[in-house]
Each structure stands twice: as C-alpha cells, then as structure tokens.
C-alpha atoms as a PDB file:
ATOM      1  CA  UNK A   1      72.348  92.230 169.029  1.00  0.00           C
ATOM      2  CA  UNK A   2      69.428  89.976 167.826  1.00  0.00           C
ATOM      3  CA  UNK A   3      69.650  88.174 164.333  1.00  0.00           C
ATOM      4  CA  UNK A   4      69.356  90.304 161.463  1.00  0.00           C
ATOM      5  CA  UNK A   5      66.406  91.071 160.266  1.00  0.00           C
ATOM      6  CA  UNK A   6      65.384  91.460 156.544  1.00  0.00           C
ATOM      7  CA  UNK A   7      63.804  94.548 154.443  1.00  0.00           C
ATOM      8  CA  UNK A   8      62.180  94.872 151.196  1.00  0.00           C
ATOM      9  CA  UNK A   9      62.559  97.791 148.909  1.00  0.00           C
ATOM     10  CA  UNK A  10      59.601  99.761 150.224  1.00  0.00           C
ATOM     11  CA  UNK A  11      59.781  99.059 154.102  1.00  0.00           C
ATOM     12  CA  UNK A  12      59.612 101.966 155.740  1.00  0.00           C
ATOM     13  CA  UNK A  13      62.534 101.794 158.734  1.00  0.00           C
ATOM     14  CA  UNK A  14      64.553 103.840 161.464  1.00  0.00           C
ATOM     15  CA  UNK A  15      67.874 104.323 161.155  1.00  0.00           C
ATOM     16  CA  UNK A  16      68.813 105.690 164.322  1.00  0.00           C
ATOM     17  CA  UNK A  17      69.537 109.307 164.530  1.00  0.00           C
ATOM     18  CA  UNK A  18      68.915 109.868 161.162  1.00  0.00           C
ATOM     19  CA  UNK A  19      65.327 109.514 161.282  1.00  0.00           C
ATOM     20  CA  UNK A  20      62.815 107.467 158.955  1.00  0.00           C
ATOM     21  CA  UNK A  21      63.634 106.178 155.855  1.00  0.00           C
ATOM     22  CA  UNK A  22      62.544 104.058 153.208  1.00  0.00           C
ATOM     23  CA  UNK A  23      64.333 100.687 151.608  1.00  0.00           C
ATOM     24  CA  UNK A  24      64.701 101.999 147.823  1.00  0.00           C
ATOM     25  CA  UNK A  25      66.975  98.932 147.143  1.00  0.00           C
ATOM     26  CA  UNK A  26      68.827  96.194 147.907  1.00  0.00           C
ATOM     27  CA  UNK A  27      72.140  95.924 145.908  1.00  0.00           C
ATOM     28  CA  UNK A  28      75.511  94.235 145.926  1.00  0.00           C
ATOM     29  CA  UNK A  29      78.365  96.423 147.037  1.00  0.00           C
ATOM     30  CA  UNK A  30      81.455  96.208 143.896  1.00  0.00           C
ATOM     31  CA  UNK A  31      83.802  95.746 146.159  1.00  0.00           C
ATOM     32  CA  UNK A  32      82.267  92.044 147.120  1.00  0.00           C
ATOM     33  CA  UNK A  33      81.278  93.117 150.965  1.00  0.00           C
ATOM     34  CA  UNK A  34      77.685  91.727 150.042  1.00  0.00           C
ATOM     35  CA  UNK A  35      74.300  92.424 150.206  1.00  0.00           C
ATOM     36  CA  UNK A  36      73.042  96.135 151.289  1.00  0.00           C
ATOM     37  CA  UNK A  37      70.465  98.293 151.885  1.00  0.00           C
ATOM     38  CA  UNK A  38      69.696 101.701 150.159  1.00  0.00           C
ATOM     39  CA  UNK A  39      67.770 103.843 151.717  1.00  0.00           C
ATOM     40  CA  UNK A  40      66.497 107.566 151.997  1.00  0.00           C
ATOM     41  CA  UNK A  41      66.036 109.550 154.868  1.00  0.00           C
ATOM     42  CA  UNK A  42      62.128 111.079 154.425  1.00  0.00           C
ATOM     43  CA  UNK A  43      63.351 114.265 156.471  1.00  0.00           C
ATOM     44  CA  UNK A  44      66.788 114.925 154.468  1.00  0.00           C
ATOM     45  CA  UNK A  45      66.495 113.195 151.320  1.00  0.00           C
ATOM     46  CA  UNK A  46      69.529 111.863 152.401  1.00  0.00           C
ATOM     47  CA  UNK A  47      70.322 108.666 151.113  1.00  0.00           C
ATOM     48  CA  UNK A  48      72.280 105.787 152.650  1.00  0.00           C
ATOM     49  CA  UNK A  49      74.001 102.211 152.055  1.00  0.00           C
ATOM     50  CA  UNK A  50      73.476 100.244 155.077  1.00  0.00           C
ATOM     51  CA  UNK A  51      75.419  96.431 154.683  1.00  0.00           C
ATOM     52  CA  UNK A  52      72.819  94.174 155.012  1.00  0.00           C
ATOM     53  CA  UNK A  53      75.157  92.186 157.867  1.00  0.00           C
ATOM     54  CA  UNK A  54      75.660  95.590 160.008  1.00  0.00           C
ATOM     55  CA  UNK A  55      71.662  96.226 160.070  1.00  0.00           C
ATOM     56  CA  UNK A  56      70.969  95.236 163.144  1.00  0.00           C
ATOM     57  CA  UNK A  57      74.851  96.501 164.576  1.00  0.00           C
ATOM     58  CA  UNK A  58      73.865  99.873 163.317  1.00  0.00           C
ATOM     59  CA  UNK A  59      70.339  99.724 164.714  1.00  0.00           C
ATOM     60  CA  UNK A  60      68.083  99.835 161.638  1.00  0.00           C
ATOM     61  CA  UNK A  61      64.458  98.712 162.227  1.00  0.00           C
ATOM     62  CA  UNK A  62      60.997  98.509 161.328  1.00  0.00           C
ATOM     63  CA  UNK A  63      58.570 101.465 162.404  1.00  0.00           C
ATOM     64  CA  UNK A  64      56.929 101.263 166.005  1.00  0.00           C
ATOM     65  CA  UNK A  65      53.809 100.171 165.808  1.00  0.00           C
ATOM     66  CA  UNK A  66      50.901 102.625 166.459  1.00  0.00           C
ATOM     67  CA  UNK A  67      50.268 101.122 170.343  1.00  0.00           C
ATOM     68  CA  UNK A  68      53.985 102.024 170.997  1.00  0.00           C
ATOM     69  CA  UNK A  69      53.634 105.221 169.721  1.00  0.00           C
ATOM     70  CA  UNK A  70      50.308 105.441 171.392  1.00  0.00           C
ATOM     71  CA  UNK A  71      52.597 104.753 175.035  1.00  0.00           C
ATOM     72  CA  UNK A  72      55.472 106.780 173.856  1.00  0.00           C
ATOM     73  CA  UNK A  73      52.689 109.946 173.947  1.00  0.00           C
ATOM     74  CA  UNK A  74      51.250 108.489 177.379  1.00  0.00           C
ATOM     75  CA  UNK A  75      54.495 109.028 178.601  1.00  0.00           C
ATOM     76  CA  UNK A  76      55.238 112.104 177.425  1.00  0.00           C
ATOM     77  CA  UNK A  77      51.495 113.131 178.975  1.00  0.00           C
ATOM     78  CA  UNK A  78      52.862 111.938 182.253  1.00  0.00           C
ATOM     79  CA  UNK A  79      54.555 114.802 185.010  1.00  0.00           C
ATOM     80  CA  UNK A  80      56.913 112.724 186.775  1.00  0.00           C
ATOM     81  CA  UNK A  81      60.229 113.879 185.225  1.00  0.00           C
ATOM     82  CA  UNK A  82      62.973 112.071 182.848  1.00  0.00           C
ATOM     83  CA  UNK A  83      65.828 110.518 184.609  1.00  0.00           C
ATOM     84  CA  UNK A  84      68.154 112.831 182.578  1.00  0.00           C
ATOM     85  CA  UNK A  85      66.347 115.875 184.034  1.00  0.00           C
ATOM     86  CA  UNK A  86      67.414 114.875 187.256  1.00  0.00           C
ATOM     87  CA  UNK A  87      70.726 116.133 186.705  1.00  0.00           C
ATOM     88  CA  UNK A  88      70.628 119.848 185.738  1.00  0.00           C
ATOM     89  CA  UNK A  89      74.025 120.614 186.559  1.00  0.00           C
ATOM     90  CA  UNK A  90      76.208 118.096 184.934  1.00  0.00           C
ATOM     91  CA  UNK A  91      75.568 119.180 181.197  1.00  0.00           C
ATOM     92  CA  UNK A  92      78.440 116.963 179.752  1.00  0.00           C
ATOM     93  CA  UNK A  93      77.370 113.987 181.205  1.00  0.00           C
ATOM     94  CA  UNK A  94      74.082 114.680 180.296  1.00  0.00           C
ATOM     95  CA  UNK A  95      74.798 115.323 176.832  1.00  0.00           C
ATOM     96  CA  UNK A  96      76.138 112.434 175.985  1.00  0.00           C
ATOM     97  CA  UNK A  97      74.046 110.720 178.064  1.00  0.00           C
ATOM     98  CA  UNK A  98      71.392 111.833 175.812  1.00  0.00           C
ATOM     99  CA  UNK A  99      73.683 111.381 172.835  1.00  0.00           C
ATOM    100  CA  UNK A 100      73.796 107.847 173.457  1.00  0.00           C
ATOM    101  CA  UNK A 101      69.951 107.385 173.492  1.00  0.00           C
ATOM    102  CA  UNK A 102      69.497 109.061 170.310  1.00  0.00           C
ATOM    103  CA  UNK A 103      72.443 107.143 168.723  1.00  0.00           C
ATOM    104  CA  UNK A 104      70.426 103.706 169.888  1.00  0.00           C
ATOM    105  CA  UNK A 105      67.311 105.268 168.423  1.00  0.00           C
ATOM    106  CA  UNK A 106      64.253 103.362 170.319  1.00  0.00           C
ATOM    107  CA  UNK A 107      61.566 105.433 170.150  1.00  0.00           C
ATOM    108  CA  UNK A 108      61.048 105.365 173.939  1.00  0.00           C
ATOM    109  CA  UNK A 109      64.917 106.715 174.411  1.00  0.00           C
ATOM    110  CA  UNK A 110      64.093 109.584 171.619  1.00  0.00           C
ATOM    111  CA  UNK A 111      60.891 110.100 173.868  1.00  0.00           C
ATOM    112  CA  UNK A 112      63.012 110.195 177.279  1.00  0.00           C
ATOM    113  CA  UNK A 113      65.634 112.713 175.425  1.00  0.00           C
ATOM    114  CA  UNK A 114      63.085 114.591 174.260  1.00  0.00           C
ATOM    115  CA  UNK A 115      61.319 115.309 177.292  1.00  0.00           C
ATOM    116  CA  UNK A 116      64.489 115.815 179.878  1.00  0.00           C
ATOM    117  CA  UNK A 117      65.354 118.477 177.417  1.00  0.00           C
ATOM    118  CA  UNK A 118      61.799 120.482 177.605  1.00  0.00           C
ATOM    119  CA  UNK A 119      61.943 120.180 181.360  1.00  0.00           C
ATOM    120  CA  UNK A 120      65.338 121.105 181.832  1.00  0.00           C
ATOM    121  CA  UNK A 121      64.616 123.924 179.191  1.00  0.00           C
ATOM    122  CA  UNK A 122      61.483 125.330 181.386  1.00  0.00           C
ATOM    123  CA  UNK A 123      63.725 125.846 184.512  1.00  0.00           C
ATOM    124  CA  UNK A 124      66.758 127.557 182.617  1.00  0.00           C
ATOM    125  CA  UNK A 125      67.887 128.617 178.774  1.00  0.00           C
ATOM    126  CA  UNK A 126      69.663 125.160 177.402  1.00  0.00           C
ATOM    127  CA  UNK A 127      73.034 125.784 175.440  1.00  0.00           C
ATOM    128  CA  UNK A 128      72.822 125.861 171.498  1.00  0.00           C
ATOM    129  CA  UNK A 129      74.456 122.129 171.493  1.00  0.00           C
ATOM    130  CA  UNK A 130      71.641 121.179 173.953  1.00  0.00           C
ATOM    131  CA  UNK A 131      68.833 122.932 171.957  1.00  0.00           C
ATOM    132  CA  UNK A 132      70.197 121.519 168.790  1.00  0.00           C
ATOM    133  CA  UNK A 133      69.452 118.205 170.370  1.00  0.00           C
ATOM    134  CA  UNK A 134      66.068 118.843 172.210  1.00  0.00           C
ATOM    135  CA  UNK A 135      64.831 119.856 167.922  1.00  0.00           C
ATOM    136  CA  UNK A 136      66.479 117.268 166.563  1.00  0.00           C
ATOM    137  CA  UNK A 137      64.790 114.694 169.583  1.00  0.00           C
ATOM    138  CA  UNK A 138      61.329 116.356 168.404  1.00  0.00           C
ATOM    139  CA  UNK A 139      61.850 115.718 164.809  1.00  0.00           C
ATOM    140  CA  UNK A 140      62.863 112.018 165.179  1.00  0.00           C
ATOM    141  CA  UNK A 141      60.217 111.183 167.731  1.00  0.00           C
ATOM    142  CA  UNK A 142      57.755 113.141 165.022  1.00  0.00           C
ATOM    143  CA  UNK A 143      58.713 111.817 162.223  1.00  0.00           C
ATOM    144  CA  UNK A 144      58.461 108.052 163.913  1.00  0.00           C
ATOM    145  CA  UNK A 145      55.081 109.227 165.118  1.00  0.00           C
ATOM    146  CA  UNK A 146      53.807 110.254 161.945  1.00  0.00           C
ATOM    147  CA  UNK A 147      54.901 106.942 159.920  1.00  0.00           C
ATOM    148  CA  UNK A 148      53.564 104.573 162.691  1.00  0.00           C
ATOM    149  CA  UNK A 149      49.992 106.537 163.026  1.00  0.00           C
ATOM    150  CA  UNK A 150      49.746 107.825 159.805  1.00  0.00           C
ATOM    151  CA  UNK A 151      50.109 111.545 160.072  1.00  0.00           C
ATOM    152  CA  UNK A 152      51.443 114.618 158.733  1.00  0.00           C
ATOM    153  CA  UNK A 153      54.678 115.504 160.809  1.00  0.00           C
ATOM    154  CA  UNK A 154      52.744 118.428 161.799  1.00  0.00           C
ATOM    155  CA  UNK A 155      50.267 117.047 163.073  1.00  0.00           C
ATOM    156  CA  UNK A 156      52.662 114.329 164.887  1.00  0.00           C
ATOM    157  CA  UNK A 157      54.651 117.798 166.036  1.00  0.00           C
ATOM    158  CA  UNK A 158      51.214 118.854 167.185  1.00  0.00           C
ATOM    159  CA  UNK A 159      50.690 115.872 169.029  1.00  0.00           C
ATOM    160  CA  UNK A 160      53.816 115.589 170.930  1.00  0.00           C
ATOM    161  CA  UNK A 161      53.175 119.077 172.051  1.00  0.00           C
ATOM    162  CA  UNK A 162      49.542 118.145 173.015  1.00  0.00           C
ATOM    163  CA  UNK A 163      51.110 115.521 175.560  1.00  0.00           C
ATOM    164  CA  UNK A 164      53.599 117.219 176.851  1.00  0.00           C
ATOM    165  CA  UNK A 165      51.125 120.276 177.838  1.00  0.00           C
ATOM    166  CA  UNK A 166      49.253 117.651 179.825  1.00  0.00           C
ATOM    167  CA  UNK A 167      52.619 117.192 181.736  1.00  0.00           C
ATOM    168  CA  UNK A 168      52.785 120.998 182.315  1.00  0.00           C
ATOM    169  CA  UNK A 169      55.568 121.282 179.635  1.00  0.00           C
ATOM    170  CA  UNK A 170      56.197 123.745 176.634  1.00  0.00           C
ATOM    171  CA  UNK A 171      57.766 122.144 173.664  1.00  0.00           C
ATOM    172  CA  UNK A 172      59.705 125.134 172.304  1.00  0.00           C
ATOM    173  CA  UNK A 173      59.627 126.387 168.925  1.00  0.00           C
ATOM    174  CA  UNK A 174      61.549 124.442 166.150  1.00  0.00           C
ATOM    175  CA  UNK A 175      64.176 126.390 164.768  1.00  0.00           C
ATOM    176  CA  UNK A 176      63.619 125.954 161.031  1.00  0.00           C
ATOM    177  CA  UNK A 177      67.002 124.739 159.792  1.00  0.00           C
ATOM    178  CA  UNK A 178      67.321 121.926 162.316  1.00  0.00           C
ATOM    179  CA  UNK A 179      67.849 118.665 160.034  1.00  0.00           C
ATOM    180  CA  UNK A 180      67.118 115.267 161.529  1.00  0.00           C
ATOM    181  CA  UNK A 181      70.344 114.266 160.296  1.00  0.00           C
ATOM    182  CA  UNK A 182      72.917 117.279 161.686  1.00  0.00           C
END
C-alpha cells in the first residue's frame, strides 16, 4: 500500500464498493484507536468511520480526475472485449474474479467489471447474483463519473451507456432497488 494519504472534512472520496462519499469529519475514536474519518456514502446516505491508519488498507481515495474518467469512457467505447468476458462458462471464478475488482475499487477495474458483465449479458441471461453486480458496477462507475465531471448520475448513467453503444453493447436497465452499497 502507498503512505496514507490525508482528507479534509469536505473531500469528496471513494470508498471502494460503497461508492462516493464525502469526509463530514474527522474525530477521535473513545476507545483511543486514533484519528478517523466520517464519511457518507452520496448513493446510500450511509455513513461510515474509516481509521485514519486503515485508509489507504481499505482503499479510500480521492475522485478520478476528469481525464481518467474521460479514458475510463474511451474504453468502454472500445469493442475488443473484457478479459473477464473471456470466460463465459466458469461463473464462480468469474464472480469473484469480478468481486475482487470491485472490492479494490479503481475506477478502471469498476469499468472492466462493468463491461464483461454487459457482454457476457448480450450473449446469454446472467444469474440474479451476476446482475446484481453488473447494476451495482454501473452505479459505482456512475456515480465516480458524475463527481469527477460534474454531472447528474443520470446523465453519467447516460454516458456510460453512450460508450458502450459505440462498442455494440446494451447496458441493461437498472433495477430500481439496486443500492451501491448491497
């Protein structure tokens, strides 16, 4: 892991597979553990004590700038498939596989998730675990999208979609009670 890095109250981060949040406060735990982080998921409301020593063990960090998000979309524009989609028929491996990636949270592994899923989707129906994750992968990569560039998440949503039609893809319909943080 690289050295910690510090947040204000106010910074807007990632916490990985939670989605973006923003710093409300940096407190002392009671018990004497030190310094943390409070934060609140924009997506959930959900709000979370991160110790300031595990930040960077737990993956928090800043928002991707607008040129990485800018690339993230050039990918997703691009037909040659994910590396994930390459294995159709080994869903377990897969899964985690793509578990894993979202659990790191980079915005380029949320990306690669996200777009395995929609091609693997287009050739046969994907298991409710499996769809689960595809919305979920959307929702983080959207909500990154819309914090670094300065969007609505629909429009980010809109976006996303956008790009991926240039790769002859369909990104699916939502289902409406998918939380970024299930």
């Amino acid at each position: 892991m690289s050295a910690p890095r510090y947040f204000q109250p106010g910074d807007q981060v990632v916490y990985p597979n939670h989605g973006v949040g923003v710093i409300e406060a940096i407190g002392q735990a009671g018990n004497g553990e030190g310094d943390y982080y409070l934060l609140t998921i924009a997506a959930s409301n959900l709000r979370v004590m991160v110790p300031q020593a595990n930040a960077a063990h737990v993956g928090l960090r800043p928002i991707s700038a607008a040129a990485d998000a800018a690339q993230v979309l050039g990918y997703l524009e691009d037909a040659v498939p994910a590396p994930a989609a390459s294995r159709p028929g080994d869903w377990k491996a897969r899964f985690r596989e793509n578990a894993d990636k979202l659990r790191r949270g980079s915005l380029a592994e949320v990306a690669e998730v996200l777009k395995a899923l929609v091609q693997l989707h287009q050739s046969k129906r994907l298991s409710f675990r499996e769809k689960k994750m595809l919305d979920r992968a959307a929702l983080l990569l959207a909500s990154e999208l819309a914090s670094a560039q300065e969007l609505s998440l629909a429009d980010a949503l809109a976006r996303i979609a956008a790009a991926l039609e240039k790769a002859a893809l369909e990104l699916p319909p939502l289902d409406e009670d998918t939380a970024i943080a299930g």
